[in-house]
C-alpha atoms as a PDB file:
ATOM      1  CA  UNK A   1      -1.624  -4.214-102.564  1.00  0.00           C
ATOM      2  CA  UNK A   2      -2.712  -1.611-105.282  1.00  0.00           C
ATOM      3  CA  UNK A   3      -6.177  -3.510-105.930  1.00  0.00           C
ATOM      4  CA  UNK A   4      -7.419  -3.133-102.213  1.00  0.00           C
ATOM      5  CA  UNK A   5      -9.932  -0.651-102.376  1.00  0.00           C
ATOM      6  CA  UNK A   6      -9.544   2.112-100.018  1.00  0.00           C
ATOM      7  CA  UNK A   7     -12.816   1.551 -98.196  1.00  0.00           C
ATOM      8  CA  UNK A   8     -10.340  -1.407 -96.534  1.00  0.00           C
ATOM      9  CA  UNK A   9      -8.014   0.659 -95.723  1.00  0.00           C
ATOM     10  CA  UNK A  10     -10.247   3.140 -94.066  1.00  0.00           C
ATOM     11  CA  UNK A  11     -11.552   0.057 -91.914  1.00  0.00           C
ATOM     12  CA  UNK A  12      -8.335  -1.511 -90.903  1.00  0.00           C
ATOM     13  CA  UNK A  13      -6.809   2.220 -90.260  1.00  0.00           C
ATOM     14  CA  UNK A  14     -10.378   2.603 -88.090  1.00  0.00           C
ATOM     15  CA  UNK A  15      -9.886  -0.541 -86.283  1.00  0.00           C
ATOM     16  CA  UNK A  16      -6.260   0.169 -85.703  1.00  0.00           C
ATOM     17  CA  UNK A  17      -7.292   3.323 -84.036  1.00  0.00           C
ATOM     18  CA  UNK A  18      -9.890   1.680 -82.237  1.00  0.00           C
ATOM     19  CA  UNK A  19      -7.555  -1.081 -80.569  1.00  0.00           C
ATOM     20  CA  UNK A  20      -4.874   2.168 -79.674  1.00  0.00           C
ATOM     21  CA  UNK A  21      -7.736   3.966 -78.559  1.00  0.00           C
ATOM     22  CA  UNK A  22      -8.668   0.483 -75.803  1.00  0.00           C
ATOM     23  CA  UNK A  23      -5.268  -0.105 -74.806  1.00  0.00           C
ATOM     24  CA  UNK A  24      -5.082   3.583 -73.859  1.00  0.00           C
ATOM     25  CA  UNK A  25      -8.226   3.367 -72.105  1.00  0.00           C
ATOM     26  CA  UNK A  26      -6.823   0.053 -70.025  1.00  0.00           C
ATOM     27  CA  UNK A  27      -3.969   1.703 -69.204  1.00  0.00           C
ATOM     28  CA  UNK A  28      -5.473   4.824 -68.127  1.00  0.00           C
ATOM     29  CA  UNK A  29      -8.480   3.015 -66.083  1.00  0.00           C
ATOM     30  CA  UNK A  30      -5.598   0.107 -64.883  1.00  0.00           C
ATOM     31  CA  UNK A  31      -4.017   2.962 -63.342  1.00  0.00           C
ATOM     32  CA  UNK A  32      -7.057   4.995 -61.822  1.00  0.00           C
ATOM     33  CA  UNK A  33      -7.964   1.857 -60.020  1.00  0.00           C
ATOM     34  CA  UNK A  34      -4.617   1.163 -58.767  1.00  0.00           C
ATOM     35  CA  UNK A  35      -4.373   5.268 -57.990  1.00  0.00           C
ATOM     36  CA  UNK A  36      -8.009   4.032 -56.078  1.00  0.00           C
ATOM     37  CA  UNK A  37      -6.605   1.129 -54.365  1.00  0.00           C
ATOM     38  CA  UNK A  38      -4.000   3.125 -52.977  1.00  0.00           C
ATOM     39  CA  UNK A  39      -5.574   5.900 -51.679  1.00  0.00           C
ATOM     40  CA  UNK A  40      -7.984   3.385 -50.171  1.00  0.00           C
ATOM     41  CA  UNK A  41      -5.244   1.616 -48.214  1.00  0.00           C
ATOM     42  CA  UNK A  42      -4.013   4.816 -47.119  1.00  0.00           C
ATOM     43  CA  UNK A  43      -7.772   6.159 -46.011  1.00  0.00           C
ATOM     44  CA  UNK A  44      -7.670   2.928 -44.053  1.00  0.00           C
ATOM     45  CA  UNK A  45      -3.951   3.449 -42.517  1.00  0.00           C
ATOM     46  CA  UNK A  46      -5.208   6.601 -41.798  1.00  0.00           C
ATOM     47  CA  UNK A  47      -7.837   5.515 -39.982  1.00  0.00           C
ATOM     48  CA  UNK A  48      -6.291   2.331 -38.180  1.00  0.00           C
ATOM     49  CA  UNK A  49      -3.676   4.893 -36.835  1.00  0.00           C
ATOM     50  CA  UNK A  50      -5.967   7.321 -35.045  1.00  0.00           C
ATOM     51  CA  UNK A  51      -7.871   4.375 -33.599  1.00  0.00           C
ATOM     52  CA  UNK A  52      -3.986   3.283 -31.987  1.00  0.00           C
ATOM     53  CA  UNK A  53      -3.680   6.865 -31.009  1.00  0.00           C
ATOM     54  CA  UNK A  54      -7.149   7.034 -29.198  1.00  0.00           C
ATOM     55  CA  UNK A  55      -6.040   3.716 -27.030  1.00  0.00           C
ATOM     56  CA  UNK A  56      -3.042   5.047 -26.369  1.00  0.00           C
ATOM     57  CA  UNK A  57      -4.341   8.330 -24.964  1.00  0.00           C
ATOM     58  CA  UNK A  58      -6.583   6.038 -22.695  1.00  0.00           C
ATOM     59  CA  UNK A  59      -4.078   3.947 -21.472  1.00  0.00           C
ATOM     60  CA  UNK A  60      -1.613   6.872 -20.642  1.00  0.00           C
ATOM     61  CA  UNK A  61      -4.824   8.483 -18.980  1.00  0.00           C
ATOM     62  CA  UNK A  62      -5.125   5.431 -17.320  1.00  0.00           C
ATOM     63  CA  UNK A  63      -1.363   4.647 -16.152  1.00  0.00           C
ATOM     64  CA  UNK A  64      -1.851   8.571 -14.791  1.00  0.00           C
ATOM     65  CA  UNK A  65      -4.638   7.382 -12.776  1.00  0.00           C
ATOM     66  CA  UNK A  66      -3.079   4.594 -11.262  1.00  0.00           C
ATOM     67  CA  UNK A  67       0.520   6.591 -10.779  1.00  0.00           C
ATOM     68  CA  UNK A  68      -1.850   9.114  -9.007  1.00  0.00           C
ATOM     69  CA  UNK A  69      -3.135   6.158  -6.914  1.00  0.00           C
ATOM     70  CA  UNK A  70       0.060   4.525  -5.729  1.00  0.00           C
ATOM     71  CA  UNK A  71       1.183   7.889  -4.659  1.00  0.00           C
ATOM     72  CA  UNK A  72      -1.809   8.281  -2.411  1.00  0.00           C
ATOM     73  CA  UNK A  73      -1.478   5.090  -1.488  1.00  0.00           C
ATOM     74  CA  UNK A  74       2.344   5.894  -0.653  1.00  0.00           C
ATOM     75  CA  UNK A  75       1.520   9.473   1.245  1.00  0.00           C
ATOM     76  CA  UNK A  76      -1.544   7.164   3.641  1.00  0.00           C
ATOM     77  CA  UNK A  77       1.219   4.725   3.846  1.00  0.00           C
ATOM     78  CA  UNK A  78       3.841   7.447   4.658  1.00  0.00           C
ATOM     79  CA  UNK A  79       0.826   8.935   6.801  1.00  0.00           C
ATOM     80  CA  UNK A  80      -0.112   5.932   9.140  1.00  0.00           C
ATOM     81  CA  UNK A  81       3.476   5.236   9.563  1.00  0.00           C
ATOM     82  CA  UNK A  82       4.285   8.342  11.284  1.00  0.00           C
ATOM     83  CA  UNK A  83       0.844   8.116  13.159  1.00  0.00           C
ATOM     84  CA  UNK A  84       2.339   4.979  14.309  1.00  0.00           C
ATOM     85  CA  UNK A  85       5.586   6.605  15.581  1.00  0.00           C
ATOM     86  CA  UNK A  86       3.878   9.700  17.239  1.00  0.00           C
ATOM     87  CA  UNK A  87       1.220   6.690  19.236  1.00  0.00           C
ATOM     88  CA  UNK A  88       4.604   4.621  20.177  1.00  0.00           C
ATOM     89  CA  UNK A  89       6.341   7.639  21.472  1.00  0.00           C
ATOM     90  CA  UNK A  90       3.046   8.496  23.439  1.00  0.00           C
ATOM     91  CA  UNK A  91       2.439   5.057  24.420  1.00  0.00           C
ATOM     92  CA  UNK A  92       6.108   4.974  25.904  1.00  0.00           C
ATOM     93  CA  UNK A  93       5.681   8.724  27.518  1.00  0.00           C
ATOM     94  CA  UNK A  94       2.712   7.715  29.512  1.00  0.00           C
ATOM     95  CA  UNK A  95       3.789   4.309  30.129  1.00  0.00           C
ATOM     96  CA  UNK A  96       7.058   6.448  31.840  1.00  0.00           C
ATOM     97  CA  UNK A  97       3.984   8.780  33.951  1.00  0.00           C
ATOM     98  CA  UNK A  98       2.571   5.768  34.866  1.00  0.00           C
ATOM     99  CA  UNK A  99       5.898   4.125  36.094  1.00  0.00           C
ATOM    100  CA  UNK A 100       6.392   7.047  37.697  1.00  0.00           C
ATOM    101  CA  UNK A 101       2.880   7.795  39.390  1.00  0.00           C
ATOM    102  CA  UNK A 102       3.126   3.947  40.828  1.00  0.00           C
ATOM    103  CA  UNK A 103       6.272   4.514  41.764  1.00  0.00           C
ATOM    104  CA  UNK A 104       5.204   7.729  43.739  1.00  0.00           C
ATOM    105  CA  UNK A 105       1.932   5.801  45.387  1.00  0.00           C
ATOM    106  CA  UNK A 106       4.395   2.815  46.176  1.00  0.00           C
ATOM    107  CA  UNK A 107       6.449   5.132  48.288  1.00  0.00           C
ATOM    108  CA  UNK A 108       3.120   7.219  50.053  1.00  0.00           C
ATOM    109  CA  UNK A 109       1.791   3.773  50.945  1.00  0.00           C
ATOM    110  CA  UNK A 110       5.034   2.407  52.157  1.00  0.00           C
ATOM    111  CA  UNK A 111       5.387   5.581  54.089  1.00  0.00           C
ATOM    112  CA  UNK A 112       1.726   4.906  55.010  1.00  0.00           C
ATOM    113  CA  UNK A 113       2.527   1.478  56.603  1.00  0.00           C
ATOM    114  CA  UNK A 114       5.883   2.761  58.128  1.00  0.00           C
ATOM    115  CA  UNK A 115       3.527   5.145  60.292  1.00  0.00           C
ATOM    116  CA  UNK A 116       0.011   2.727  60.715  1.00  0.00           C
ATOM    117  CA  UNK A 117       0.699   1.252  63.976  1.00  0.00           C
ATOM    118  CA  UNK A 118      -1.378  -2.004  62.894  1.00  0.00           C
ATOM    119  CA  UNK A 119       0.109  -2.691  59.864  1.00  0.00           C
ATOM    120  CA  UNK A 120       2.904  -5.449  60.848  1.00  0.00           C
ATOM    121  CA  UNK A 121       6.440  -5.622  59.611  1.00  0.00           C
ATOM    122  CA  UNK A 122       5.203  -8.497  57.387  1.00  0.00           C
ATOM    123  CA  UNK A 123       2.246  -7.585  56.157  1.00  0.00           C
ATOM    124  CA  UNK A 124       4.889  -4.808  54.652  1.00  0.00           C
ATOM    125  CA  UNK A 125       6.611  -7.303  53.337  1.00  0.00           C
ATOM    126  CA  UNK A 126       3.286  -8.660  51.611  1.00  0.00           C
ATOM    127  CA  UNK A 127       2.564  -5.582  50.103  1.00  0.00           C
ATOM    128  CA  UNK A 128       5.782  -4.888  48.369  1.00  0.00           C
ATOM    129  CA  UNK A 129       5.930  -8.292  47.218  1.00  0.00           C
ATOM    130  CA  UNK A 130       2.675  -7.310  45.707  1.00  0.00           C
ATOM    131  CA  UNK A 131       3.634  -4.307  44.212  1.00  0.00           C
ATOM    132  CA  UNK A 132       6.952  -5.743  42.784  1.00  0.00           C
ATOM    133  CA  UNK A 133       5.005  -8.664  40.988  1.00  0.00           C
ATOM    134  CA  UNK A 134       2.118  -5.744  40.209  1.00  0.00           C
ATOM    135  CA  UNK A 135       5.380  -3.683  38.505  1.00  0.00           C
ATOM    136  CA  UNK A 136       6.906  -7.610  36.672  1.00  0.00           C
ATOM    137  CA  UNK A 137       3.062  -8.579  35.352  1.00  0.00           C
ATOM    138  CA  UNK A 138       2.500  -4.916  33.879  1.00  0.00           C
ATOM    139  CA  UNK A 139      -0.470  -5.121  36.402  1.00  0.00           C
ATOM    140  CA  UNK A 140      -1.564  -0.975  37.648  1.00  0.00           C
ATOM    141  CA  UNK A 141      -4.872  -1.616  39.509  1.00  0.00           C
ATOM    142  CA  UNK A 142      -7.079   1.028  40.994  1.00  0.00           C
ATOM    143  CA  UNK A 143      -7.826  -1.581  43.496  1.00  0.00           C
ATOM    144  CA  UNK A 144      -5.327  -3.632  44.988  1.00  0.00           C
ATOM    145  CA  UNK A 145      -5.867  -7.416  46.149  1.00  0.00           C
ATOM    146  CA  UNK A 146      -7.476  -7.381  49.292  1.00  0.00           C
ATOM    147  CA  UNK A 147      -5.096  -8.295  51.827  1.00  0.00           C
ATOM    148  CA  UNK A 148      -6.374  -9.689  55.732  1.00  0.00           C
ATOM    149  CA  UNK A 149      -5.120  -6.998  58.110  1.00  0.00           C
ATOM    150  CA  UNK A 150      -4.018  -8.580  61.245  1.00  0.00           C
ATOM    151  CA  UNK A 151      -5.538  -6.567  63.617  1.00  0.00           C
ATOM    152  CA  UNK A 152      -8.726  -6.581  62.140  1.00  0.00           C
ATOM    153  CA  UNK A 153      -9.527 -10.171  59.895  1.00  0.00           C
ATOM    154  CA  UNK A 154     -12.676  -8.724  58.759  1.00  0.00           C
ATOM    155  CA  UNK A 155     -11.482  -5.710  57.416  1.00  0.00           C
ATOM    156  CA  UNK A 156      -9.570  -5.864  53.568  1.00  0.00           C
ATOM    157  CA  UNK A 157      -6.837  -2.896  52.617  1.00  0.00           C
ATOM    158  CA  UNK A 158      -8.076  -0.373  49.373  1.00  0.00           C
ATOM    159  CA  UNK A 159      -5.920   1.686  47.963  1.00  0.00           C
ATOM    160  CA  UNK A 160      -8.600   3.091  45.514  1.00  0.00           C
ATOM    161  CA  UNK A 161      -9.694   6.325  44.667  1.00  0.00           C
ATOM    162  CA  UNK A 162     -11.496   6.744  48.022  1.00  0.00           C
ATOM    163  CA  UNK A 163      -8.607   5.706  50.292  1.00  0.00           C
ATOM    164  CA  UNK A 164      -9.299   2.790  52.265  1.00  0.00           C
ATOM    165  CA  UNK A 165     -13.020   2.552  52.065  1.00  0.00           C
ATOM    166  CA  UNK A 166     -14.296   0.297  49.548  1.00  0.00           C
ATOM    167  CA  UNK A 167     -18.106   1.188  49.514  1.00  0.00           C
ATOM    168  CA  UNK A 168     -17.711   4.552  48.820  1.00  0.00           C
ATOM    169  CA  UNK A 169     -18.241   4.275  45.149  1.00  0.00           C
ATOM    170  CA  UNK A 170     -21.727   3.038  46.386  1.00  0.00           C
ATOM    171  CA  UNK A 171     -22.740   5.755  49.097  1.00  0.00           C
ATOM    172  CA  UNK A 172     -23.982   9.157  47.790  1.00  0.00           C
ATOM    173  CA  UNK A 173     -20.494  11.905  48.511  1.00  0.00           C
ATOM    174  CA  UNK A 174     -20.865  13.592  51.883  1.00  0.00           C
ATOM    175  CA  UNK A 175     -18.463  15.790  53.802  1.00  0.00           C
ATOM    176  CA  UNK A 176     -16.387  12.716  54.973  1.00  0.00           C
ATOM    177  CA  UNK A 177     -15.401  12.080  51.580  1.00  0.00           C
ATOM    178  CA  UNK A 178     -13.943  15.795  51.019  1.00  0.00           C
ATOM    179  CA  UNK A 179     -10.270  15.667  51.737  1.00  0.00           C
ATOM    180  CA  UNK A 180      -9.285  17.748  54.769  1.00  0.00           C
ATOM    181  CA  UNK A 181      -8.233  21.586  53.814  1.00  0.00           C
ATOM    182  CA  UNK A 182      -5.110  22.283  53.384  1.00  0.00           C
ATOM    183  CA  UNK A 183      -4.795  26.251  52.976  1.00  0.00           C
ATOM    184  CA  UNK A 184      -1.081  26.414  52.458  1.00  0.00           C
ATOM    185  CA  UNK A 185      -1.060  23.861  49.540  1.00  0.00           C
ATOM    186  CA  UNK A 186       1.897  22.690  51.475  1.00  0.00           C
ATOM    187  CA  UNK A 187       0.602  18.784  50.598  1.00  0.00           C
ATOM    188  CA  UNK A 188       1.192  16.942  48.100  1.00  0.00           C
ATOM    189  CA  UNK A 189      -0.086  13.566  46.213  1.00  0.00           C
END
């Protein structure tokens, strides 16, 4: 090895350095692009897990919404229910008045036909059969079913508004149709 001239050993000692000098440059760029790579995948993690956040926020914004809506929902509900109750006890209140008032103009017109000298005992008969089956069917007419008096055939039994006259809706009011003055306030309906 003595007769090698040194201007080969300068170019093997130069190549030498020059293949330390590459691997040190692939291991230095190997790692920079793995060093890349991963901060990459993290930029993209990154990025993935704000998008999940942002959907999430929507959706709990959403399930708020609907929460919100069920419990107005529940309150109408809650609402219309006792709207329901307060209508059932008024229904039943003035279905009591009105058992009450028909009970009341039973009795006056009872009383009525106890002291009309040509009503007959059964044509009184009739008329609370009428009223009975009126009270069973759930039936409170303004009018009741014209009913043949036996005096007079031609001449049917109101017990409207106006008494026993069944055109007076038709005529114009006039002093006939004023009840009769009663200054005490001693009568009652």
């Amino acid at each position: 090895m003595d007769n090698v001239d040194p201007w080969v050993w300068i170019l093997i000692a130069v190549v030498a350095l020059l293949l330390v000098a590459a691997l040190v440059w692939a291991l230095t760029n190997g790692k920079k692009a793995k060093e890349e790579k991963r901060l990459e995948k993290e930029r993209e993690q990154r990025v993935e897990a704000a998008r999940l956040r942002d959907e999430a926020r929507e959706a709990s914004v959403s399930a708020n919404q609907t929460a919100a809506g069920a419990a107005a929902a529940r309150a109408d509900a809650d609402q219309a229910r006792l709207d329901a109750e307060r209508l059932e006890r008024q229904a039943a209140e003035l279905q009591q008045e009105a058992a009450e008032t028909k009970q009341h103009v039973d009795h006056r017109l009872a009383k009525a036909d106890e002291i009309d000298p040509d009503v007959t005992d059964g044509q009184r008969d009739d008329r609370m059969d009428a009223q009975r089956d009126d009270l069973a069917d759930g039936r409170s007419d303004d009018v009741a079913p014209a009913r043949q008096d036996a005096v007079s055939q031609d001449r049917p039994v109101f017990t409207g508004k106006h008494g026993g006259d069944p055109d007076a809706d038709l005529r114009e009011p006039g002093p006939t149709d004023a009840p009769p003055e009663d200054p005490d306030n001693t009568r009652r309906v």
